[in-house]
C-alpha atoms as a PDB file:
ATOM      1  CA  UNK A   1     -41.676  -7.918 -13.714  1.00  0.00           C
ATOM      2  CA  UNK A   2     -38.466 -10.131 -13.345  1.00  0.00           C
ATOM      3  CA  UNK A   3     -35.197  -8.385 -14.226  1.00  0.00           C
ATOM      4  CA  UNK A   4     -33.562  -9.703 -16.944  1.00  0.00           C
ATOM      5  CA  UNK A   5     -29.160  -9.433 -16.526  1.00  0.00           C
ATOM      6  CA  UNK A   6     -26.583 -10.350 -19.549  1.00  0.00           C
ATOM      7  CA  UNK A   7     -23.107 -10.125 -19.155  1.00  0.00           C
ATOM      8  CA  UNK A   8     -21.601 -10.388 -22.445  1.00  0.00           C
ATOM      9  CA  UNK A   9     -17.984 -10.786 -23.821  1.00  0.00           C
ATOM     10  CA  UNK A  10     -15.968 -12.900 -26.216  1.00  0.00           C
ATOM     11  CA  UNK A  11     -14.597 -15.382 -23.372  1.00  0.00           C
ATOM     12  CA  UNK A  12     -12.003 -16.929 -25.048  1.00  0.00           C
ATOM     13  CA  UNK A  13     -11.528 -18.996 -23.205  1.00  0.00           C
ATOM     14  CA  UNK A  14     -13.752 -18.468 -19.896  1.00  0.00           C
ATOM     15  CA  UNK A  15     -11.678 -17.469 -16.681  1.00  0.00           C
ATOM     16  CA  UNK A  16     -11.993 -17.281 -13.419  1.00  0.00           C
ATOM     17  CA  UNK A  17     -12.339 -13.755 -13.674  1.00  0.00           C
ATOM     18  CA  UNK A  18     -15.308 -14.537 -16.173  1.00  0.00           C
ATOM     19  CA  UNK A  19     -16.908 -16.787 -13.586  1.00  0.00           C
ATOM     20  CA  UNK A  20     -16.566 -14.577 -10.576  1.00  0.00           C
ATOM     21  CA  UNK A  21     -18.166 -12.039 -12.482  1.00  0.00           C
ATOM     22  CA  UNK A  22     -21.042 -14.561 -13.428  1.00  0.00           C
ATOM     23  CA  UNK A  23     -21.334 -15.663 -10.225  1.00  0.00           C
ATOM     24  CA  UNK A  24     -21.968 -12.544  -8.659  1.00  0.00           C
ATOM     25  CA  UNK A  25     -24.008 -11.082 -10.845  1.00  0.00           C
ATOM     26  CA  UNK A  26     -26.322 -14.504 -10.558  1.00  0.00           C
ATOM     27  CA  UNK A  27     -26.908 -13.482  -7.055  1.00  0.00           C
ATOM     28  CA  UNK A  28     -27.432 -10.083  -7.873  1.00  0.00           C
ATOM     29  CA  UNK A  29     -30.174 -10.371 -10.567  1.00  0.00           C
ATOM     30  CA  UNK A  30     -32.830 -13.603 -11.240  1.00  0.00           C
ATOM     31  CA  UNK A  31     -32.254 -13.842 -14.489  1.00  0.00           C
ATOM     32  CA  UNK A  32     -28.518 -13.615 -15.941  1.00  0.00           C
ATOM     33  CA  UNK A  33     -27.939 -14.511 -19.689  1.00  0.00           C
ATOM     34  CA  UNK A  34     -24.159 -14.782 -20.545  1.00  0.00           C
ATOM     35  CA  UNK A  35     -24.237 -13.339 -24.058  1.00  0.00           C
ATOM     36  CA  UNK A  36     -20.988 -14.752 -26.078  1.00  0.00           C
ATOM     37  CA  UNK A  37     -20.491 -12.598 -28.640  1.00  0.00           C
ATOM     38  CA  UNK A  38     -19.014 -13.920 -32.338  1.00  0.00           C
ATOM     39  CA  UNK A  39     -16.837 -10.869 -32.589  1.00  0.00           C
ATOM     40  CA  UNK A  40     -14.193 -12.022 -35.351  1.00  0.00           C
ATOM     41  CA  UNK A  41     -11.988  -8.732 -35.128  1.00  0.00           C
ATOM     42  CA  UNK A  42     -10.813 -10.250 -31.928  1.00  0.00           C
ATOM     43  CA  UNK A  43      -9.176 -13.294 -33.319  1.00  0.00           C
ATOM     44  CA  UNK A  44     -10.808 -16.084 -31.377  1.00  0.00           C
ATOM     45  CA  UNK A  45      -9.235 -19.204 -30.710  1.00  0.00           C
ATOM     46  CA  UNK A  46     -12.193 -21.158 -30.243  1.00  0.00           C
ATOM     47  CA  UNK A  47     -15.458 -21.282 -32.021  1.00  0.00           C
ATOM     48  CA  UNK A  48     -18.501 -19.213 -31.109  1.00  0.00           C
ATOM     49  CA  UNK A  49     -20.244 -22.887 -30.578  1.00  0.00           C
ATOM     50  CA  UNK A  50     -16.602 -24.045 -28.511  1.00  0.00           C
ATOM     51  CA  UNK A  51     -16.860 -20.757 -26.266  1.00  0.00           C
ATOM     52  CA  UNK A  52     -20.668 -21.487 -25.408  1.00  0.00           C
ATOM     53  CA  UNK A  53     -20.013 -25.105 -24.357  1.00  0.00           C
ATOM     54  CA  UNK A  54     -17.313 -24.180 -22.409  1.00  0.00           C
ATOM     55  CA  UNK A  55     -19.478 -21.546 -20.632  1.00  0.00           C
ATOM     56  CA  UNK A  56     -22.110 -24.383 -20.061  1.00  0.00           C
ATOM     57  CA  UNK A  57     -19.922 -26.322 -18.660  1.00  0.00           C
ATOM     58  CA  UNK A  58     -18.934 -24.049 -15.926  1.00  0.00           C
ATOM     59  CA  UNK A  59     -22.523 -22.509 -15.265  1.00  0.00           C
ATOM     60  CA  UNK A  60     -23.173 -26.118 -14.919  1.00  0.00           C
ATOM     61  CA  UNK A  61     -20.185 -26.952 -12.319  1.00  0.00           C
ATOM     62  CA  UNK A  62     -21.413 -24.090 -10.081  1.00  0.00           C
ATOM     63  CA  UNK A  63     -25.222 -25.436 -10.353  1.00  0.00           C
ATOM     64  CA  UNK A  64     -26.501 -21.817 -11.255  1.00  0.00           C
ATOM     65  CA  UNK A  65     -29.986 -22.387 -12.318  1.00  0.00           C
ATOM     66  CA  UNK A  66     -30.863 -19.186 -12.967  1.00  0.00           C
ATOM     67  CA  UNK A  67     -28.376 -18.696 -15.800  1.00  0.00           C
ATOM     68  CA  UNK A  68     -28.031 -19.749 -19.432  1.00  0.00           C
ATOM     69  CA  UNK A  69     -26.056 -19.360 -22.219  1.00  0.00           C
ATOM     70  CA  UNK A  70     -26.431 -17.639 -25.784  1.00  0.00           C
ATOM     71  CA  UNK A  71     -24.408 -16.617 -28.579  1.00  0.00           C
ATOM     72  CA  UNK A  72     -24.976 -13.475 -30.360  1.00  0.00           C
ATOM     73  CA  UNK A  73     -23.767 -11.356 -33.343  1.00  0.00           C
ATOM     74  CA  UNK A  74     -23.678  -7.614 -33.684  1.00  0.00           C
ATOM     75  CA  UNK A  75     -24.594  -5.211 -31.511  1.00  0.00           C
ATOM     76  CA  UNK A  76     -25.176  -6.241 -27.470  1.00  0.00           C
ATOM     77  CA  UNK A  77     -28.042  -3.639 -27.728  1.00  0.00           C
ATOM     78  CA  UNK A  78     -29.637  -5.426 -30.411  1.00  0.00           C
ATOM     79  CA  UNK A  79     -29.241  -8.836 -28.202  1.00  0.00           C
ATOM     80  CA  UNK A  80     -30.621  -6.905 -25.004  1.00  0.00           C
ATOM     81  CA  UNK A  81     -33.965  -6.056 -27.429  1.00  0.00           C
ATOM     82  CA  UNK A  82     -34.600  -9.252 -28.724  1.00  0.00           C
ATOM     83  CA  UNK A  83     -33.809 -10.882 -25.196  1.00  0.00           C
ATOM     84  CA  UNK A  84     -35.476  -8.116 -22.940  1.00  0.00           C
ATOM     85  CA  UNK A  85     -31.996  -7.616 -21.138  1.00  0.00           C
ATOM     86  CA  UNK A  86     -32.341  -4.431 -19.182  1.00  0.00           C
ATOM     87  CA  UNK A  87     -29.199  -4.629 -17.113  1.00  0.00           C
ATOM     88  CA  UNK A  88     -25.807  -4.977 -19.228  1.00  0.00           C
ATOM     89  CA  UNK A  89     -23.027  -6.293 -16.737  1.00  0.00           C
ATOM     90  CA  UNK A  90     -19.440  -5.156 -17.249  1.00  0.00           C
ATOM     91  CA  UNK A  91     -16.212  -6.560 -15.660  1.00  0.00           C
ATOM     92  CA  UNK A  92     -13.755  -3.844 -14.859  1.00  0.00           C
ATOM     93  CA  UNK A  93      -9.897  -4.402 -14.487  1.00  0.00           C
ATOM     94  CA  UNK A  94      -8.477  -0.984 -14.469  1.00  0.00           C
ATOM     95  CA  UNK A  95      -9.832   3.057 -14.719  1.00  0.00           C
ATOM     96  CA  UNK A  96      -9.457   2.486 -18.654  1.00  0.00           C
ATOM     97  CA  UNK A  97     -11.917  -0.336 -18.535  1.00  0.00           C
ATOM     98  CA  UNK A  98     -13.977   2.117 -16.443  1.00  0.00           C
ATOM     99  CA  UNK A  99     -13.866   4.879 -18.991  1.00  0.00           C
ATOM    100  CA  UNK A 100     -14.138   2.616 -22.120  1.00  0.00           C
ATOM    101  CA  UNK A 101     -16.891   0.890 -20.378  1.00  0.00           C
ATOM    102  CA  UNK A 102     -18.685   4.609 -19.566  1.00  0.00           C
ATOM    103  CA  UNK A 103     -18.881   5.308 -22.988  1.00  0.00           C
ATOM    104  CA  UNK A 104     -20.398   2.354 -24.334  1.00  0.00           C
ATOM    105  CA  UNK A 105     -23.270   2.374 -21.111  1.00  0.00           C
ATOM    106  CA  UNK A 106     -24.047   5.852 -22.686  1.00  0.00           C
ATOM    107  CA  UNK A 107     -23.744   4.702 -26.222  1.00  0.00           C
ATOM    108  CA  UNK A 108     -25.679   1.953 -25.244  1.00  0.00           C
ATOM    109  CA  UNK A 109     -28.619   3.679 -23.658  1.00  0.00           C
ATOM    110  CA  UNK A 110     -28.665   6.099 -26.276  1.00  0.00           C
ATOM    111  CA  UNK A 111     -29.190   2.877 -28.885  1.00  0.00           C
ATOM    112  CA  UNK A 112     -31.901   1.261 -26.299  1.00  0.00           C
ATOM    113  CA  UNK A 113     -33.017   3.842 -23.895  1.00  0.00           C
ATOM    114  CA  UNK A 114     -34.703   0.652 -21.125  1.00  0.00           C
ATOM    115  CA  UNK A 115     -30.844  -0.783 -20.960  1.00  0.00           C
ATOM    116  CA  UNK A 116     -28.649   0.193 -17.924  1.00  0.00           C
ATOM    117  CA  UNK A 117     -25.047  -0.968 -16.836  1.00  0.00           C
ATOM    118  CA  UNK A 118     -23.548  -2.034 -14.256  1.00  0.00           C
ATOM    119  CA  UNK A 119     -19.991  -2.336 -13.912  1.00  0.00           C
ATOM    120  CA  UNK A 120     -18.779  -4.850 -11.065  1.00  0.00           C
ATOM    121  CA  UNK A 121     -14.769  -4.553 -10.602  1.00  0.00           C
ATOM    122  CA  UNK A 122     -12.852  -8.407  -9.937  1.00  0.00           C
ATOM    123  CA  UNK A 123     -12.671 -10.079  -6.824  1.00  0.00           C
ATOM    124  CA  UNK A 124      -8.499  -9.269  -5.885  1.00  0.00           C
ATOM    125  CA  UNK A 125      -7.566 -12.477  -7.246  1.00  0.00           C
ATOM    126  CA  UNK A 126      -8.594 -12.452 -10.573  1.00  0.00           C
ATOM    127  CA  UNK A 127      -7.764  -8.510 -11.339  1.00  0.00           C
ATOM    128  CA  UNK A 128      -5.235  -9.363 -13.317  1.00  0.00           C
ATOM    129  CA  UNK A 129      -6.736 -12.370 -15.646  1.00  0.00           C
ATOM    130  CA  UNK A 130      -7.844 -11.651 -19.445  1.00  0.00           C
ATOM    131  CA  UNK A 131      -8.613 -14.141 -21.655  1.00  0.00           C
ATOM    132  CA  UNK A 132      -5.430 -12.816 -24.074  1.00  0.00           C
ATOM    133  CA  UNK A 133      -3.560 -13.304 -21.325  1.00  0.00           C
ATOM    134  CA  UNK A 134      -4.097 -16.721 -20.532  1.00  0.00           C
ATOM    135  CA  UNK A 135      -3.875 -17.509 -24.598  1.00  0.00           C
ATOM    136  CA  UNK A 136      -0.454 -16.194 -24.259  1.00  0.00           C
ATOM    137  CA  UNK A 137       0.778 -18.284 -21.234  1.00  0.00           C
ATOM    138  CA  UNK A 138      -0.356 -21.144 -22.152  1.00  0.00           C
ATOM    139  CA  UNK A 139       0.967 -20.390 -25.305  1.00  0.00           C
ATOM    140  CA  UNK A 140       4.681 -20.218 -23.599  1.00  0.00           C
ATOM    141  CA  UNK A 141       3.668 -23.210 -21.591  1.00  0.00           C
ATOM    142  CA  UNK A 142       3.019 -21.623 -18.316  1.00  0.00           C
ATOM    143  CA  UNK A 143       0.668 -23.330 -15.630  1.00  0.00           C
ATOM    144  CA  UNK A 144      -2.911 -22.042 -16.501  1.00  0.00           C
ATOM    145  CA  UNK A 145      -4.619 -23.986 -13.780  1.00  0.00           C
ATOM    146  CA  UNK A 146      -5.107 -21.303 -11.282  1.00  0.00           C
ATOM    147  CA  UNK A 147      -6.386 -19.152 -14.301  1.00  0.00           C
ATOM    148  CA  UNK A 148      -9.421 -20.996 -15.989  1.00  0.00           C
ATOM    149  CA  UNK A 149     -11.321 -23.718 -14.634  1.00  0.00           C
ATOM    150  CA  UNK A 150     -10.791 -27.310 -14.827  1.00  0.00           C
ATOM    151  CA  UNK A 151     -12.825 -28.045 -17.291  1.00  0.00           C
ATOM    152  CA  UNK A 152     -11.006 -25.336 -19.791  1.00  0.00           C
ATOM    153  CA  UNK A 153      -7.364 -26.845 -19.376  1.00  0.00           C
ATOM    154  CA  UNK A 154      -7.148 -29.336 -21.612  1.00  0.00           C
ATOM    155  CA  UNK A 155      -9.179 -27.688 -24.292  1.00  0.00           C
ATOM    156  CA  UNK A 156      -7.037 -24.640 -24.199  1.00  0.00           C
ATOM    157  CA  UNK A 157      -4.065 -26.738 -24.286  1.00  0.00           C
ATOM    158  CA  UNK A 158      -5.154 -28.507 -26.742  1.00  0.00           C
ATOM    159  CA  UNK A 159      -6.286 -25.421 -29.252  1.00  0.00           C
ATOM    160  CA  UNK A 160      -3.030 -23.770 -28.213  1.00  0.00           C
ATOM    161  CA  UNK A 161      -0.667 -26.695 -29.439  1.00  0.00           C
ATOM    162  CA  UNK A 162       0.550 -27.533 -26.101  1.00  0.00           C
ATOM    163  CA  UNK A 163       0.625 -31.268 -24.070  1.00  0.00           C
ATOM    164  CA  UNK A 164      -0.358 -31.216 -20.708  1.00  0.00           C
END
């Protein structure tokens, strides 16, 4: 039986720190969805259908076959069900990523009892990166181009009101 991966999140926009995590984690498992969750309480910028194409795009820059792209509502437990995810992926920045992150892996396993997590910290580079981050430079017009990839620029720019 093949091992089915998703890493999920709001990725708004997609980062770098987004695609190291996908990237690794597509050489870690065969089968890696990358679950892009609606998730209105967060405020997103761009569309759930916006925020899939823009992960397309950059699962299709890297040439990762064995990954695609879904959108989801509700709960990620739900998605892992219907999808027969057994490995949840988590990107953590700091030790109160890890501990938020611990709960929900035992929350989670409580809802779905086949669904384990693993939590894969940020290449040095991108430690730092969030997606609110990058809405808020860009927002004060600060370079973004060593933030999100190429593809992402001008569509943030463009969504945050600011010419490039």
């Amino acid at each position: 039986m093949s091992v089915v991966a998703a890493y999920s999140g709001t990725f708004d926009p997609v980062t770098y720190g987004h695609t190291d995590i996908i990237r690794r984690a597509a050489a870690m498992f065969p089968n890696l969805i990358v679950a892009v969750g609606l998730n209105p309480s967060k405020n997103p910028r761009f569309t759930l259908e916006e925020r899939i194409a823009l992960v397309e795009g950059v699962i299709q820059h890297f040439g990762l076959t064995n990954v695609t792209v879904q959108g989801f509502d509700g709960l990620v437990v739900d998605f892992a069900r219907t999808h027969g995810v057994t490995v949840l992926v988590r990107g953590v920045r700091t030790v109160g990523d890890v501990d938020y992150e611990k709960q929900m892996a035992v929350m989670n396993r409580d809802l779905y009892p086949a669904l384990d997590t693993v939590l894969l910290a940020p290449s040095p580079e991108y430690a730092h990166l969030s997606s609110s981050l990058v809405r808020e430079l860009a927002a004060l017009g600060a370079p973004v181009e060593k933030l999100v990839p190429e593809s992402v620029v001008p569509k943030l720019l463009a969504r945050i009101g600011v010419g490039h």
